[in-house]
Structures are given as structure tokens and as C-alpha cells.
C-alpha atoms as a PDB file:
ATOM      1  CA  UNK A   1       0.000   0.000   0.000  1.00  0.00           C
ATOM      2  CA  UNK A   2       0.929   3.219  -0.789  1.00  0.00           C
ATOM      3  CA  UNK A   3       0.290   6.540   1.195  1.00  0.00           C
ATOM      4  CA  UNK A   4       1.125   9.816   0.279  1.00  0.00           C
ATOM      5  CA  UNK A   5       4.487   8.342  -1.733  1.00  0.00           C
ATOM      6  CA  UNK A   6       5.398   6.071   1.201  1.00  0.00           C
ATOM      7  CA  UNK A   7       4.833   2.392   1.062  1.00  0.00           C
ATOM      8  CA  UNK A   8       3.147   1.326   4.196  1.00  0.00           C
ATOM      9  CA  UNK A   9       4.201  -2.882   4.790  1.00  0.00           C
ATOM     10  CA  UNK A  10       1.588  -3.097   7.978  1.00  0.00           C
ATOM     11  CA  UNK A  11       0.178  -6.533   8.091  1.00  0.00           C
ATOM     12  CA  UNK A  12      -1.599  -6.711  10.768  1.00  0.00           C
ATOM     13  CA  UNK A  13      -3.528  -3.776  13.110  1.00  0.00           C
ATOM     14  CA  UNK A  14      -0.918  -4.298  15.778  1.00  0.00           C
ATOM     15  CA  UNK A  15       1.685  -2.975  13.135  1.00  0.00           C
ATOM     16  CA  UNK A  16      -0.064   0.716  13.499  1.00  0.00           C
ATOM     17  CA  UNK A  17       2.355   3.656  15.303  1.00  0.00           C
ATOM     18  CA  UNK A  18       1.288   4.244  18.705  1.00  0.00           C
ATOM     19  CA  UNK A  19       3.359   7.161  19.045  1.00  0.00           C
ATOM     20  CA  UNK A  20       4.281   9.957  16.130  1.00  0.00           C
ATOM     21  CA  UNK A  21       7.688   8.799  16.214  1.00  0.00           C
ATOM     22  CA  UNK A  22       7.264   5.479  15.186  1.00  0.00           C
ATOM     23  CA  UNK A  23       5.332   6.850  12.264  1.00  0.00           C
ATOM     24  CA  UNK A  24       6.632   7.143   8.823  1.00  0.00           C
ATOM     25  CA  UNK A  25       5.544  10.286   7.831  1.00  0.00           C
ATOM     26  CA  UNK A  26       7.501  11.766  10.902  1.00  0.00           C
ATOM     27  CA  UNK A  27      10.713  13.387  10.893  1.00  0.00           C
ATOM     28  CA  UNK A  28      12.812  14.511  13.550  1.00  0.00           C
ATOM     29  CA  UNK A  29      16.497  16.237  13.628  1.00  0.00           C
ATOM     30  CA  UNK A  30      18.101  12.730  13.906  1.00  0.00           C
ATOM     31  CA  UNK A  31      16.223  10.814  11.183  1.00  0.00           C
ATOM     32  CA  UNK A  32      15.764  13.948   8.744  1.00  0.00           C
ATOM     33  CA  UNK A  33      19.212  13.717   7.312  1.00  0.00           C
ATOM     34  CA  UNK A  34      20.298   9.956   7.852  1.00  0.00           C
ATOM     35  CA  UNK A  35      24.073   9.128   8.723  1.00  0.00           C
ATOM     36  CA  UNK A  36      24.674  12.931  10.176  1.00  0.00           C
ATOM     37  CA  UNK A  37      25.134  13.244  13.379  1.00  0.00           C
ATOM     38  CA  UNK A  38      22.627  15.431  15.459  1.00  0.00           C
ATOM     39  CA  UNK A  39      21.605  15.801  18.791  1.00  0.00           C
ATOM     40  CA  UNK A  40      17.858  13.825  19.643  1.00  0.00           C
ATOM     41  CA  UNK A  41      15.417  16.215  19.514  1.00  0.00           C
ATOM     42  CA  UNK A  42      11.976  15.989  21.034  1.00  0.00           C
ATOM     43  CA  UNK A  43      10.128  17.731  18.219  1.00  0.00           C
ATOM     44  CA  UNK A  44       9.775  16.759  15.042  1.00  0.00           C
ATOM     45  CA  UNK A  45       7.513  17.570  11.728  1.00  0.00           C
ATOM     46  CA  UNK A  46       4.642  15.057  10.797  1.00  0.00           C
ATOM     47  CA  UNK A  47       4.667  15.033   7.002  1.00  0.00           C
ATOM     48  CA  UNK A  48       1.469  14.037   6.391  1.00  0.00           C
ATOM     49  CA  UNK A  49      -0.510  16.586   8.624  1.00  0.00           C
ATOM     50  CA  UNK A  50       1.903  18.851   8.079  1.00  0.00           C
ATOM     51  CA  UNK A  51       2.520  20.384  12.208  1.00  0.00           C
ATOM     52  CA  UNK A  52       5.242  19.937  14.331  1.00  0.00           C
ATOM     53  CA  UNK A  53       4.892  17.550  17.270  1.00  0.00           C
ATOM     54  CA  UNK A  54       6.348  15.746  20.046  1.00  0.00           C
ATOM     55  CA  UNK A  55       8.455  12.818  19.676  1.00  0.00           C
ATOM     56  CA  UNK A  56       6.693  11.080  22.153  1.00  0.00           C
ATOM     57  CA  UNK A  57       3.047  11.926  21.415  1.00  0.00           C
ATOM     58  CA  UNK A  58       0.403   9.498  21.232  1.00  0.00           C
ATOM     59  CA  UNK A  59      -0.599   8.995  17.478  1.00  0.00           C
ATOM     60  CA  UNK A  60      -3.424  11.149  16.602  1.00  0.00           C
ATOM     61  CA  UNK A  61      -7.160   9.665  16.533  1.00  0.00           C
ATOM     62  CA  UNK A  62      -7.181  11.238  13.121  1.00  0.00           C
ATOM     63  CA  UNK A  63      -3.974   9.105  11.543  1.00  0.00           C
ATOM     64  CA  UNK A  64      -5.130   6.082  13.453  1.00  0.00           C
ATOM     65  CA  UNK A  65      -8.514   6.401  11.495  1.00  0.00           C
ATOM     66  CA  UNK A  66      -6.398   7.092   8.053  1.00  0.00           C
ATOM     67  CA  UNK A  67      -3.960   4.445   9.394  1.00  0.00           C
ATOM     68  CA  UNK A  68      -6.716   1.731   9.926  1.00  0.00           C
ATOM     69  CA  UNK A  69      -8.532   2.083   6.403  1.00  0.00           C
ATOM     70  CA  UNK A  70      -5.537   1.433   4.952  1.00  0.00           C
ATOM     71  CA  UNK A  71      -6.162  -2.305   5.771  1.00  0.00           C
ATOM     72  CA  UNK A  72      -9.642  -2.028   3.536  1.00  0.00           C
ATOM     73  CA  UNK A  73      -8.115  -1.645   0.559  1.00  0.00           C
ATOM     74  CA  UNK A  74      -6.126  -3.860  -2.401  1.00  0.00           C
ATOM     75  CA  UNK A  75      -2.240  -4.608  -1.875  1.00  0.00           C
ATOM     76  CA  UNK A  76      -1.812  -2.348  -4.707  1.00  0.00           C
ATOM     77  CA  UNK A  77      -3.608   0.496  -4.006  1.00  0.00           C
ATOM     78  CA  UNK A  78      -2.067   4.221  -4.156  1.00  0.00           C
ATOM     79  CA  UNK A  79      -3.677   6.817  -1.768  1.00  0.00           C
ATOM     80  CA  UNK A  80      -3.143  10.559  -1.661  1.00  0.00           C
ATOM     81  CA  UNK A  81      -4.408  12.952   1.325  1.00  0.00           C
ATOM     82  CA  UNK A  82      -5.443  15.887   0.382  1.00  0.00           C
ATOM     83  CA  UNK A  83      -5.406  18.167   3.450  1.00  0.00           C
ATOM     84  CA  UNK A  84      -8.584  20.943   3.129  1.00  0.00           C
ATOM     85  CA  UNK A  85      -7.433  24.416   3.873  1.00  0.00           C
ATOM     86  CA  UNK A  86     -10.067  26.550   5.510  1.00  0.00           C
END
């Protein structure tokens, strides 16, 4: 499945993030530029929603609703989000 350009590989419901940093549409100042060195940061930018957040956060009720439909639809199925701006 893909998401937004980023092939999810959840199999089961128990593979969804609990937290925004084990999301993959999360980025932080240690996995933004991979192999430099930086010091862990607590904040990071969620890609998909487009807002900075905690590393530690609990996943949004919003991405775990996204996150769970993913399971409803065909291996090779490509979803966008669209984000509405008011």
C-alpha cells in the first residue's frame, strides 16, 4: 500500500504507530538527514498533517482512522491525502 508516496508494509492492526515517532511520515532532527550526526530532539515535523509535534506523542485519533482504512483496501492500491485548507 501506498500513502502519500510512502509504502506502508503493515500486516496486521498491531503494526499501526502508537506514538508519532514510530510513524513514517515523521521526521525529527536525527532521522531527517540519515548518517549525520545530530543531537535527539523531542520535536519533530509530521509530514502528512503537516505540524510539528512531540516525539513522544500518542498517534493522533485522526492518523489512526487514516492508518486503519488502509487495511480495507487492495495490496496495490495508491492513496493521496489531500489536506482541506479553511
Amino acid at each position: 500500500m501506498t500513502l502519500n508516496g510512502i509504502t506502508l508494509e503493515w500486516k496486521d492492526p498491531s503494526d499501526l504507530p502508537s506514538m508519532c515517532c514510530q510513524c513514517p511520515f515523521f521526521f525529527s532532527g536525527s532521522t531527517y538527514v540519515p548518517g549525520v550526526p545530530s543531537p535527539p530532539s523531542d520535536m519533530g515535523i509530521c509530514n502528512l498533517r503537516n505540524m510539528n509535534k512531540k516525539r513522544w506523542a500518542d498517534c493522533p485519533q485522526a492518523c489512526l482512522r487514516l492508518f486503519k482504512k488502509v487495511f480495507n483496501y487492495p495490496e496495490d492500491a495508491a492513496l493521496v491525502v489531500v489536506l482541506k485548507d479553511d
